[in-house]
PDB file of N, CA and C in Angstrom:
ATOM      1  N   UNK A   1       0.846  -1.183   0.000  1.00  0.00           N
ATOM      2  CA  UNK A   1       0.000   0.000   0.000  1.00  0.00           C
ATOM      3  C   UNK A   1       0.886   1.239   0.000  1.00  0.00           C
ATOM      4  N   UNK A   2       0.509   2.326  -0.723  1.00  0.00           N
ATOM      5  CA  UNK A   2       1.080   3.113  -0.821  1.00  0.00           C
ATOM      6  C   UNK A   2       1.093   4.638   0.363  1.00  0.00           C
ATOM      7  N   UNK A   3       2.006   4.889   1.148  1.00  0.00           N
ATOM      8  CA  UNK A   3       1.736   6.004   2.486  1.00  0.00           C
ATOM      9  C   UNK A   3       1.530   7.540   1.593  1.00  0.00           C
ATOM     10  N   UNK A   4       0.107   7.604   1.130  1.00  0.00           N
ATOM     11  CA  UNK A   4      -0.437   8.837   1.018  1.00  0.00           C
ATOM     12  C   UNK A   4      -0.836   9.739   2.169  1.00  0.00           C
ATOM     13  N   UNK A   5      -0.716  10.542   2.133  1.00  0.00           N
ATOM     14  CA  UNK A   5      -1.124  11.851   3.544  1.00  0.00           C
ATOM     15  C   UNK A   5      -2.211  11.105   3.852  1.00  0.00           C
ATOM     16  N   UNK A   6      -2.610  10.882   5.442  1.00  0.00           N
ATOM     17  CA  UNK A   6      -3.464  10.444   5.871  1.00  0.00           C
ATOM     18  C   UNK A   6      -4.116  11.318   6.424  1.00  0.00           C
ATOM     19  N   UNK A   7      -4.318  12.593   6.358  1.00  0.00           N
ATOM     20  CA  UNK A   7      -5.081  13.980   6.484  1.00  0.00           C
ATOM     21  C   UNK A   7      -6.435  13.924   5.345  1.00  0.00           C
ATOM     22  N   UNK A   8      -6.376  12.883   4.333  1.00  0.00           N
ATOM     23  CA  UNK A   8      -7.476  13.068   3.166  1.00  0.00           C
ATOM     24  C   UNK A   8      -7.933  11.635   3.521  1.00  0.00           C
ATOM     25  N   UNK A   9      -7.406  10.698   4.082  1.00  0.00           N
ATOM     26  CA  UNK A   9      -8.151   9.089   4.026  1.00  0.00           C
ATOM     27  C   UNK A   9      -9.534   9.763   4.426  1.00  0.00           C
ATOM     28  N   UNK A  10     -10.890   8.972   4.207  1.00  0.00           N
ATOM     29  CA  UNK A  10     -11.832   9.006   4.411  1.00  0.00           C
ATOM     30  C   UNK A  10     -11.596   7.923   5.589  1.00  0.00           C
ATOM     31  N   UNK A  11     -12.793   7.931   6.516  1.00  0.00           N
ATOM     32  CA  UNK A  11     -13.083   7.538   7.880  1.00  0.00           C
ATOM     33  C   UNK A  11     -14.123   5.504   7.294  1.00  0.00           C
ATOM     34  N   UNK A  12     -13.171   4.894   7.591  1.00  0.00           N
ATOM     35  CA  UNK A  12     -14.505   3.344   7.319  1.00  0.00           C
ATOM     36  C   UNK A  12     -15.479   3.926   7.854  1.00  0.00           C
ATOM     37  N   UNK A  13     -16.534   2.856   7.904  1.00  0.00           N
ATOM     38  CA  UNK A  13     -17.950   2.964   8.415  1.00  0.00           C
ATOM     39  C   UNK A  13     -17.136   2.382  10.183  1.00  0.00           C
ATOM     40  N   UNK A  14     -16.618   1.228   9.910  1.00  0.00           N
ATOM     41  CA  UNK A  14     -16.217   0.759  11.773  1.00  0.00           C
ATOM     42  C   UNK A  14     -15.459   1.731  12.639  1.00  0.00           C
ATOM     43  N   UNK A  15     -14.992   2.671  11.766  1.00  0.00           N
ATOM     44  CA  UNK A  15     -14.210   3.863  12.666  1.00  0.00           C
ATOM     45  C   UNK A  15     -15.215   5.277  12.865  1.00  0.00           C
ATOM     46  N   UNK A  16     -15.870   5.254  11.937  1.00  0.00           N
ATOM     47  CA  UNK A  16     -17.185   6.224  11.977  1.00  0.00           C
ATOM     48  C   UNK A  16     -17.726   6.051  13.000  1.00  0.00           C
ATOM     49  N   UNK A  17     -18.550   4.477  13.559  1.00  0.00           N
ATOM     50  CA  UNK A  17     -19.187   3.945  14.050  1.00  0.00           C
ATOM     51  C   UNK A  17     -18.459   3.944  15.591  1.00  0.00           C
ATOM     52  N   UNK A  18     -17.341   3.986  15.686  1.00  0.00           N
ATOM     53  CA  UNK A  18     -16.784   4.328  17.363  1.00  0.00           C
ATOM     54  C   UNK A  18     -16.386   5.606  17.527  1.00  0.00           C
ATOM     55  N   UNK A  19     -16.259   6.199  16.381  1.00  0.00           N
ATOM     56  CA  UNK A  19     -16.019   7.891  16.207  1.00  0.00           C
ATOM     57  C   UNK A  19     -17.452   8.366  17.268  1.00  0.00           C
ATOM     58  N   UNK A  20     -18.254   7.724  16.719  1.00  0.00           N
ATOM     59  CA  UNK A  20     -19.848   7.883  17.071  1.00  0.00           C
ATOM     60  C   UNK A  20     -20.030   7.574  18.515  1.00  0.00           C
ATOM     61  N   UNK A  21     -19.824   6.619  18.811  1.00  0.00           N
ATOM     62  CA  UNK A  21     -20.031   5.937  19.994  1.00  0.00           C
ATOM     63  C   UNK A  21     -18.913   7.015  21.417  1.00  0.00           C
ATOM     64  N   UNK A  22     -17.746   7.724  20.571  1.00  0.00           N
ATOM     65  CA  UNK A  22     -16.689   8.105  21.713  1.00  0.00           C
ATOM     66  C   UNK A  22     -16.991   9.686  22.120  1.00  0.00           C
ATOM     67  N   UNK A  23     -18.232  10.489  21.191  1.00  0.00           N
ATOM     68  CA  UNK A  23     -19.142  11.430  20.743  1.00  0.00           C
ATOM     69  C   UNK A  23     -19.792  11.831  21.775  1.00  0.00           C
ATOM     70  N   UNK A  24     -20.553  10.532  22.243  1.00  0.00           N
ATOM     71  CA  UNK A  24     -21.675  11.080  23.299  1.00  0.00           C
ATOM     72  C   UNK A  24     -21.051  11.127  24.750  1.00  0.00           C
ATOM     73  N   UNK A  25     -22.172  12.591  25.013  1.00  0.00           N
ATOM     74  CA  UNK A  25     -21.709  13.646  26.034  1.00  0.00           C
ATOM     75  C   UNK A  25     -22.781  13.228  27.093  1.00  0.00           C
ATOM     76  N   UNK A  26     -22.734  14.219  27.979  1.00  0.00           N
ATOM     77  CA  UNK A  26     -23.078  14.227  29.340  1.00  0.00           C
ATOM     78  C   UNK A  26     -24.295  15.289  29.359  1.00  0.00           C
ATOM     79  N   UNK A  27     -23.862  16.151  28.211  1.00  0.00           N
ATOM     80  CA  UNK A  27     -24.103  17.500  28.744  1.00  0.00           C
ATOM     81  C   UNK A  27     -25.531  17.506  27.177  1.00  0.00           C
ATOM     82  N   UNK A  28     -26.780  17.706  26.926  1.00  0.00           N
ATOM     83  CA  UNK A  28     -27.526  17.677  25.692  1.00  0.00           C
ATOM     84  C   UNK A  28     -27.006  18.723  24.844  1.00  0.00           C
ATOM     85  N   UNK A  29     -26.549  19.859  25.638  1.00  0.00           N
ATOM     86  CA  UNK A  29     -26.220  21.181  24.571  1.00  0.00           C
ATOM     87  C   UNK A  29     -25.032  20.595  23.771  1.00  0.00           C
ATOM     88  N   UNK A  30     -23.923  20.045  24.220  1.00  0.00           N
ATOM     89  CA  UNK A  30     -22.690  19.341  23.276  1.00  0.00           C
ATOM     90  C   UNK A  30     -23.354  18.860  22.171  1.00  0.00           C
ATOM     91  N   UNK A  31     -24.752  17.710  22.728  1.00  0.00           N
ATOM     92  CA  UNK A  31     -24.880  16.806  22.014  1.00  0.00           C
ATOM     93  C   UNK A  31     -25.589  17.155  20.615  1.00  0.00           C
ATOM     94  N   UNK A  32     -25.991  17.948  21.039  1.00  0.00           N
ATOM     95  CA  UNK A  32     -26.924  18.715  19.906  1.00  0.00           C
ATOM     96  C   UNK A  32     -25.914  19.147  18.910  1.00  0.00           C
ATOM     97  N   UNK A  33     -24.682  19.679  18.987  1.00  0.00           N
ATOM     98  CA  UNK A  33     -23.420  20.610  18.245  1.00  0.00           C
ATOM     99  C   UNK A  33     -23.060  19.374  17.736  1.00  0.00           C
ATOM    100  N   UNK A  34     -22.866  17.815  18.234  1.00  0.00           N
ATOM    101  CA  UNK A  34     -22.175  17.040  17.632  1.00  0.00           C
ATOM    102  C   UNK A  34     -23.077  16.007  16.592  1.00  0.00           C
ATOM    103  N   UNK A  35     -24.481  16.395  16.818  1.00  0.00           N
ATOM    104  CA  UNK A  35     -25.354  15.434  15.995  1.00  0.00           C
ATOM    105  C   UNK A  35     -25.341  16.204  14.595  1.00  0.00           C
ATOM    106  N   UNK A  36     -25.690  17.636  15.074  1.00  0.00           N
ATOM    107  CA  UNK A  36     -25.723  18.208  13.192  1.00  0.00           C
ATOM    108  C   UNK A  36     -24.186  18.285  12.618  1.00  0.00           C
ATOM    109  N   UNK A  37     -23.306  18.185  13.777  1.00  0.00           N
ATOM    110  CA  UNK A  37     -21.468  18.064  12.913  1.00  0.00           C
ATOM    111  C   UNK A  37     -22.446  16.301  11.964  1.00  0.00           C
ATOM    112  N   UNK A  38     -22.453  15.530  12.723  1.00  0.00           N
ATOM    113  CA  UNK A  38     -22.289  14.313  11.581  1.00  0.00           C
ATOM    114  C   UNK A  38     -23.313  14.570  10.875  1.00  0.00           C
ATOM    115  N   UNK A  39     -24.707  14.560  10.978  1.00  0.00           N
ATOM    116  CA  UNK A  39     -25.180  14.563  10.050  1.00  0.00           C
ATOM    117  C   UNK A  39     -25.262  15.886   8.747  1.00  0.00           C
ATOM    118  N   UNK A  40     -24.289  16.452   9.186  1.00  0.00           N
ATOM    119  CA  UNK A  40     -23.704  17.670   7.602  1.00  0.00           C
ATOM    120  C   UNK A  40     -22.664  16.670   7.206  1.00  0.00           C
ATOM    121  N   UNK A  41     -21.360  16.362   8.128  1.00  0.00           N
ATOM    122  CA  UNK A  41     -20.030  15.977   7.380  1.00  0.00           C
ATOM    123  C   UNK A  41     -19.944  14.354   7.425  1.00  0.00           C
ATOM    124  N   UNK A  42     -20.582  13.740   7.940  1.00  0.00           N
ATOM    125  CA  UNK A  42     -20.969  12.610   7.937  1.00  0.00           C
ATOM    126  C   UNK A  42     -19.968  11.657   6.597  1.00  0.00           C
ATOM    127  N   UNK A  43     -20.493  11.642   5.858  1.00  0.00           N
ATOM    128  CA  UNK A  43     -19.879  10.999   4.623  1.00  0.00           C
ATOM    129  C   UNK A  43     -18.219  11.795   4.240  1.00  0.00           C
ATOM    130  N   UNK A  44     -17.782  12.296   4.603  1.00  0.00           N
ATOM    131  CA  UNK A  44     -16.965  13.778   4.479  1.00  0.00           C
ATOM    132  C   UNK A  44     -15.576  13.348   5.535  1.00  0.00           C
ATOM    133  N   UNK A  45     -15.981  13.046   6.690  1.00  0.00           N
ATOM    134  CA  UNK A  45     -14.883  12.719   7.756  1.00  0.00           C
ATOM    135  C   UNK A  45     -13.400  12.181   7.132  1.00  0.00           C
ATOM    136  N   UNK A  46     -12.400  13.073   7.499  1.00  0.00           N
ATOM    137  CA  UNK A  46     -11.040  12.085   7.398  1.00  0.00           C
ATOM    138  C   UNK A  46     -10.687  11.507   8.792  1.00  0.00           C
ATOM    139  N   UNK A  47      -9.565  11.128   8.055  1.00  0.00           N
ATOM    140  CA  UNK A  47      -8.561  10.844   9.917  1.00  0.00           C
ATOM    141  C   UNK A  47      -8.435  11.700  10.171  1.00  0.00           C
ATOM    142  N   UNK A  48      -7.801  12.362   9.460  1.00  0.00           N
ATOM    143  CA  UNK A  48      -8.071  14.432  10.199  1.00  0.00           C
ATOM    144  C   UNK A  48      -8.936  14.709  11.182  1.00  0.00           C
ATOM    145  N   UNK A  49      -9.694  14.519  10.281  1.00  0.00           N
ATOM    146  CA  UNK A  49     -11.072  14.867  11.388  1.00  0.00           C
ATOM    147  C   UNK A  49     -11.391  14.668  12.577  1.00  0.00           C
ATOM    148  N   UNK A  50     -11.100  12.871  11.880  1.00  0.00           N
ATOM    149  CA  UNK A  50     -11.536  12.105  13.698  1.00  0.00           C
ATOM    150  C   UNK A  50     -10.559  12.301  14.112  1.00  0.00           C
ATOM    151  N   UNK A  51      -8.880  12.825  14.123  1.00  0.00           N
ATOM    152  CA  UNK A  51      -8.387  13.164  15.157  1.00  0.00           C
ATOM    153  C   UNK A  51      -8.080  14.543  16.065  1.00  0.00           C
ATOM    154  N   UNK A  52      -8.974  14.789  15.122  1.00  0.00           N
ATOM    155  CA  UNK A  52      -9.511  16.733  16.163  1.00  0.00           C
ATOM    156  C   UNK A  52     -10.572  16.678  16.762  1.00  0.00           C
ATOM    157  N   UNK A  53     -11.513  15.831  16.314  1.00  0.00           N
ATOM    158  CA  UNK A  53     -12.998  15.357  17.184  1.00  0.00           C
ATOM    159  C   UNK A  53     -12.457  14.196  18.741  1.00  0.00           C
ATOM    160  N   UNK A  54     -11.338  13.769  18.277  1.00  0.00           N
ATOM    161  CA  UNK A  54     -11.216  12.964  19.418  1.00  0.00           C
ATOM    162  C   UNK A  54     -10.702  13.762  20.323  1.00  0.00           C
ATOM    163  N   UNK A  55      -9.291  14.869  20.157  1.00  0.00           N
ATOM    164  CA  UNK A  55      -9.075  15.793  21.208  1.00  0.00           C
ATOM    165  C   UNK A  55      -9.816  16.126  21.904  1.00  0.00           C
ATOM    166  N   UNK A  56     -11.160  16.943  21.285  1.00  0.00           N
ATOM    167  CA  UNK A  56     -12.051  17.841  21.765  1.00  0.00           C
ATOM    168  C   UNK A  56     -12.575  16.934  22.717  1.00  0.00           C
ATOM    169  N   UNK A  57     -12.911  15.658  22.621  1.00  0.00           N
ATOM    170  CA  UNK A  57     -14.133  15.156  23.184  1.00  0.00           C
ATOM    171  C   UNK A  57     -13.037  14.371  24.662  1.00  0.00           C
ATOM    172  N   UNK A  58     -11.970  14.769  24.573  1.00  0.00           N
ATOM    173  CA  UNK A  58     -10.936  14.710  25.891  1.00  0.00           C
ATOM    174  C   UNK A  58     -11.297  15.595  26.781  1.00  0.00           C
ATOM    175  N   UNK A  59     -12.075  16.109  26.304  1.00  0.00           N
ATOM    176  CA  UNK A  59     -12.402  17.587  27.022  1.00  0.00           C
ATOM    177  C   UNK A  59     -13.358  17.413  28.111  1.00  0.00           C
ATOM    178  N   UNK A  60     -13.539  17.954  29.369  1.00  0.00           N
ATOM    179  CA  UNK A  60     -14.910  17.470  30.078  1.00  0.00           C
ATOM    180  C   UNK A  60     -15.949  18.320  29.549  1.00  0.00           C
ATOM    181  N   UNK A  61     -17.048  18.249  29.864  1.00  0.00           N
ATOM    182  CA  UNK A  61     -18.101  18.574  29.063  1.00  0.00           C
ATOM    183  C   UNK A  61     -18.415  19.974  29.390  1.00  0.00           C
ATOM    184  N   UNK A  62     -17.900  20.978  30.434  1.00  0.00           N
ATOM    185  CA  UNK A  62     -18.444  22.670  30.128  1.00  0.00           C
ATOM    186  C   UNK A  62     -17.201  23.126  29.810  1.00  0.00           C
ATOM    187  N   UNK A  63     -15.997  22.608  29.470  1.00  0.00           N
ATOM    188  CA  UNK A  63     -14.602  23.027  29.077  1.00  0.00           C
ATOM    189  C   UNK A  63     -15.087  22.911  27.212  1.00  0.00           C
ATOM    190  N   UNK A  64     -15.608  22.096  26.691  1.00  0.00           N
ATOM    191  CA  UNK A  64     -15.675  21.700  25.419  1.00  0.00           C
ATOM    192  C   UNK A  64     -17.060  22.578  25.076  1.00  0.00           C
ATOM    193  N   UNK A  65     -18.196  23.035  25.676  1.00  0.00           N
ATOM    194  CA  UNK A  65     -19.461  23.524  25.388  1.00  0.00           C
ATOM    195  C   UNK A  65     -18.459  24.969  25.734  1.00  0.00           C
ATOM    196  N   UNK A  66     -17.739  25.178  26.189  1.00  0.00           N
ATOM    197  CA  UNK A  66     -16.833  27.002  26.195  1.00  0.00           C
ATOM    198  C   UNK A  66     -16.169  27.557  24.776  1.00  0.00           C
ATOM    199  N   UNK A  67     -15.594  25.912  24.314  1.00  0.00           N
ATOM    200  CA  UNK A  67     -15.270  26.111  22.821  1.00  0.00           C
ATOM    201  C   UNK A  67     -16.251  26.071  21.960  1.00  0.00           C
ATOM    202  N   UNK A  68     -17.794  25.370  22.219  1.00  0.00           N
ATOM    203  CA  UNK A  68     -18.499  25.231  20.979  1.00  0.00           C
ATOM    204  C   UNK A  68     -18.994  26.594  20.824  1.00  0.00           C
ATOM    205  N   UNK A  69     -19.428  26.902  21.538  1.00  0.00           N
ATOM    206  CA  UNK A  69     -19.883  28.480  21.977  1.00  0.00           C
ATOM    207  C   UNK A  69     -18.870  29.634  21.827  1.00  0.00           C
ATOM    208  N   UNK A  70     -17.695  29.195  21.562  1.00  0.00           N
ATOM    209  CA  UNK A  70     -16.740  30.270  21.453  1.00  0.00           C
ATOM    210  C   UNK A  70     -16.789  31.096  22.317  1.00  0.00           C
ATOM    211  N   UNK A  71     -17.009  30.547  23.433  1.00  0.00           N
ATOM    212  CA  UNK A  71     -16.728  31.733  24.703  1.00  0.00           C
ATOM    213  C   UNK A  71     -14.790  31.985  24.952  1.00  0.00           C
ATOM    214  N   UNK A  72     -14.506  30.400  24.384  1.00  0.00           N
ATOM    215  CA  UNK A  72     -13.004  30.776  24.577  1.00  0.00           C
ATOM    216  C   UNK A  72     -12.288  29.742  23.197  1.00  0.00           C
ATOM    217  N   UNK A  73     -11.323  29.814  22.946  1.00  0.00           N
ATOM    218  CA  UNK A  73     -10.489  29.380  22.099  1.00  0.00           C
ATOM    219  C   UNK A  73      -9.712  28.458  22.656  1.00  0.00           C
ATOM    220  N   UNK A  74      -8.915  27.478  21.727  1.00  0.00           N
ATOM    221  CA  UNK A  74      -8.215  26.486  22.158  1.00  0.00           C
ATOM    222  C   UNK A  74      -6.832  27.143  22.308  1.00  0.00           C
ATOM    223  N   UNK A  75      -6.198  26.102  23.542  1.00  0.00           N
ATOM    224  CA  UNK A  75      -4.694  26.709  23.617  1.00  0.00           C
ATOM    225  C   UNK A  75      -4.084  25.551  23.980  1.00  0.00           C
ATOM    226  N   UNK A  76      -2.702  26.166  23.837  1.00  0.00           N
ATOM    227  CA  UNK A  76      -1.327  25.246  23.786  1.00  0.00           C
ATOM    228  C   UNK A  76      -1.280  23.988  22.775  1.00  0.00           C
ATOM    229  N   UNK A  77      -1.461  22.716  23.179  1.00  0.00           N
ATOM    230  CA  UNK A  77      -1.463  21.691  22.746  1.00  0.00           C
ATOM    231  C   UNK A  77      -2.760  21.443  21.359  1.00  0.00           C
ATOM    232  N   UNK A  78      -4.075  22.255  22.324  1.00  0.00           N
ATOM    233  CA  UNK A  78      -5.344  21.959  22.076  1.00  0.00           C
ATOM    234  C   UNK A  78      -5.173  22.605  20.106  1.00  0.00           C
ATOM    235  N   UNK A  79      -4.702  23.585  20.108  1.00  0.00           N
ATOM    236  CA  UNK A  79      -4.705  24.518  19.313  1.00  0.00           C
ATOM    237  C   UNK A  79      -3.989  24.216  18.469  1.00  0.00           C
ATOM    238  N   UNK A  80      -4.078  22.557  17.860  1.00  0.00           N
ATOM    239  CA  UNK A  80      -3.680  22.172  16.762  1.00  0.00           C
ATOM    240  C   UNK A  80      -4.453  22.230  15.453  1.00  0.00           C
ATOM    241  N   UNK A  81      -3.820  22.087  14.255  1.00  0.00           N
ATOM    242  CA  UNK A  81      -4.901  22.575  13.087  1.00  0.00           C
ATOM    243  C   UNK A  81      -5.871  21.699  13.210  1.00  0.00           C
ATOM    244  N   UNK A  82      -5.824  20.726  13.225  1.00  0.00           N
ATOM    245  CA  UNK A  82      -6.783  19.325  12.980  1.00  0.00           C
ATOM    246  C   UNK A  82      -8.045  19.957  14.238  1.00  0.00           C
ATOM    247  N   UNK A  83      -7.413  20.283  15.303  1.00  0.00           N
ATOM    248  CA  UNK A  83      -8.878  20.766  16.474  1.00  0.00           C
ATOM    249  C   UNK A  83      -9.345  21.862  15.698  1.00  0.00           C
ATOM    250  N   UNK A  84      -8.493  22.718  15.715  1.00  0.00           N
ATOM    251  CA  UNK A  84      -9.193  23.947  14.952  1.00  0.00           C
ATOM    252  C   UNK A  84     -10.463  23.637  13.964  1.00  0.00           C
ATOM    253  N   UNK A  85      -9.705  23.249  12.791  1.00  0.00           N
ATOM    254  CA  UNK A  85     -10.778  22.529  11.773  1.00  0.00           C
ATOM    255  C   UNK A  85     -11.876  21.906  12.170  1.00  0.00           C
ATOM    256  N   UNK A  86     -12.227  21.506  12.820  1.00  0.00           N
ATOM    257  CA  UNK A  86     -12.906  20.610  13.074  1.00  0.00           C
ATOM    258  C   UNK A  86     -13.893  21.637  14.211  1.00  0.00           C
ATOM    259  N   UNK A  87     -13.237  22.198  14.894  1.00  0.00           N
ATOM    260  CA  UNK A  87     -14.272  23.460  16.524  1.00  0.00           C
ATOM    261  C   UNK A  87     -14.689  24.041  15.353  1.00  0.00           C
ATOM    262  N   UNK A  88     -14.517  24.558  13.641  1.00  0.00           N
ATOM    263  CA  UNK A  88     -15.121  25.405  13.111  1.00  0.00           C
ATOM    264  C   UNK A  88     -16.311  24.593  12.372  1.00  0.00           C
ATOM    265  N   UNK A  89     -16.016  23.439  12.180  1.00  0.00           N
ATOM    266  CA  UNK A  89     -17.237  22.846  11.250  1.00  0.00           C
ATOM    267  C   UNK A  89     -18.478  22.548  12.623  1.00  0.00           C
ATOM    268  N   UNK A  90     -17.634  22.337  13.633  1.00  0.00           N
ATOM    269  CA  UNK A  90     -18.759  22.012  14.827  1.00  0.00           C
ATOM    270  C   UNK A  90     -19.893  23.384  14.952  1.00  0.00           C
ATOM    271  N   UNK A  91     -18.888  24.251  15.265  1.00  0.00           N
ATOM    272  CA  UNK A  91     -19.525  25.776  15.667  1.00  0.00           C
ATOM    273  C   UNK A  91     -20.436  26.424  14.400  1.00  0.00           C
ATOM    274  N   UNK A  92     -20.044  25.643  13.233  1.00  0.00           N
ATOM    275  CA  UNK A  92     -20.813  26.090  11.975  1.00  0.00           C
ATOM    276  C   UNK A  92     -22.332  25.989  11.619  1.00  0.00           C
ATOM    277  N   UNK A  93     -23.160  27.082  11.534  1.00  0.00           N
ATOM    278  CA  UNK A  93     -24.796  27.474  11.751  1.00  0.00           C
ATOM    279  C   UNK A  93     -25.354  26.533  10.620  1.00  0.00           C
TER     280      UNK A  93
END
């Protein structure tokens, strides 16, 4: 197999499917920000993706509803492109 940038692989359905499962929150307001993220980018997801969705969701749940809301921005570590990308498609109307 050939090592193409793994920033464009598309996401299987079995990695979608625990992408999904590692998603759900505590909190309904998250949950609500993360149901219309998949069902817009749904078919769309890279590894990219799922590995800025997985940061975020490291997050406890009013630390991560501060970013969906943009009350505050990501820092240090957090404030990698892949999170970035990904807090903007979340936060997106």
């Amino acid at each position: 197999m050939h090592t193409a940038n793994l920033d464009s692989v598309a996401l299987g359905s079995t990695d979608l499917s625990r992408l999904k499962w590692r998603c759900r929150r505590g909190l309904l307001e998250n949950d609500l920000f993360i149901e219309r993220f998949f069902k817009r980018y749904e078919g769309a997801l890279t590894v990219r993706h799922a590995a800025g969705l997985q940061q975020l969701m490291d997050l406890a749940d009013n630390d991560l509803m501060e970013l969906l809301l943009a009350r505050r921005e990501p820092e240090a570590e957090l404030a990698s492109p892949e999170v970035i990308e990904v807090l903007g498609m979340l936060r997106a109307r």
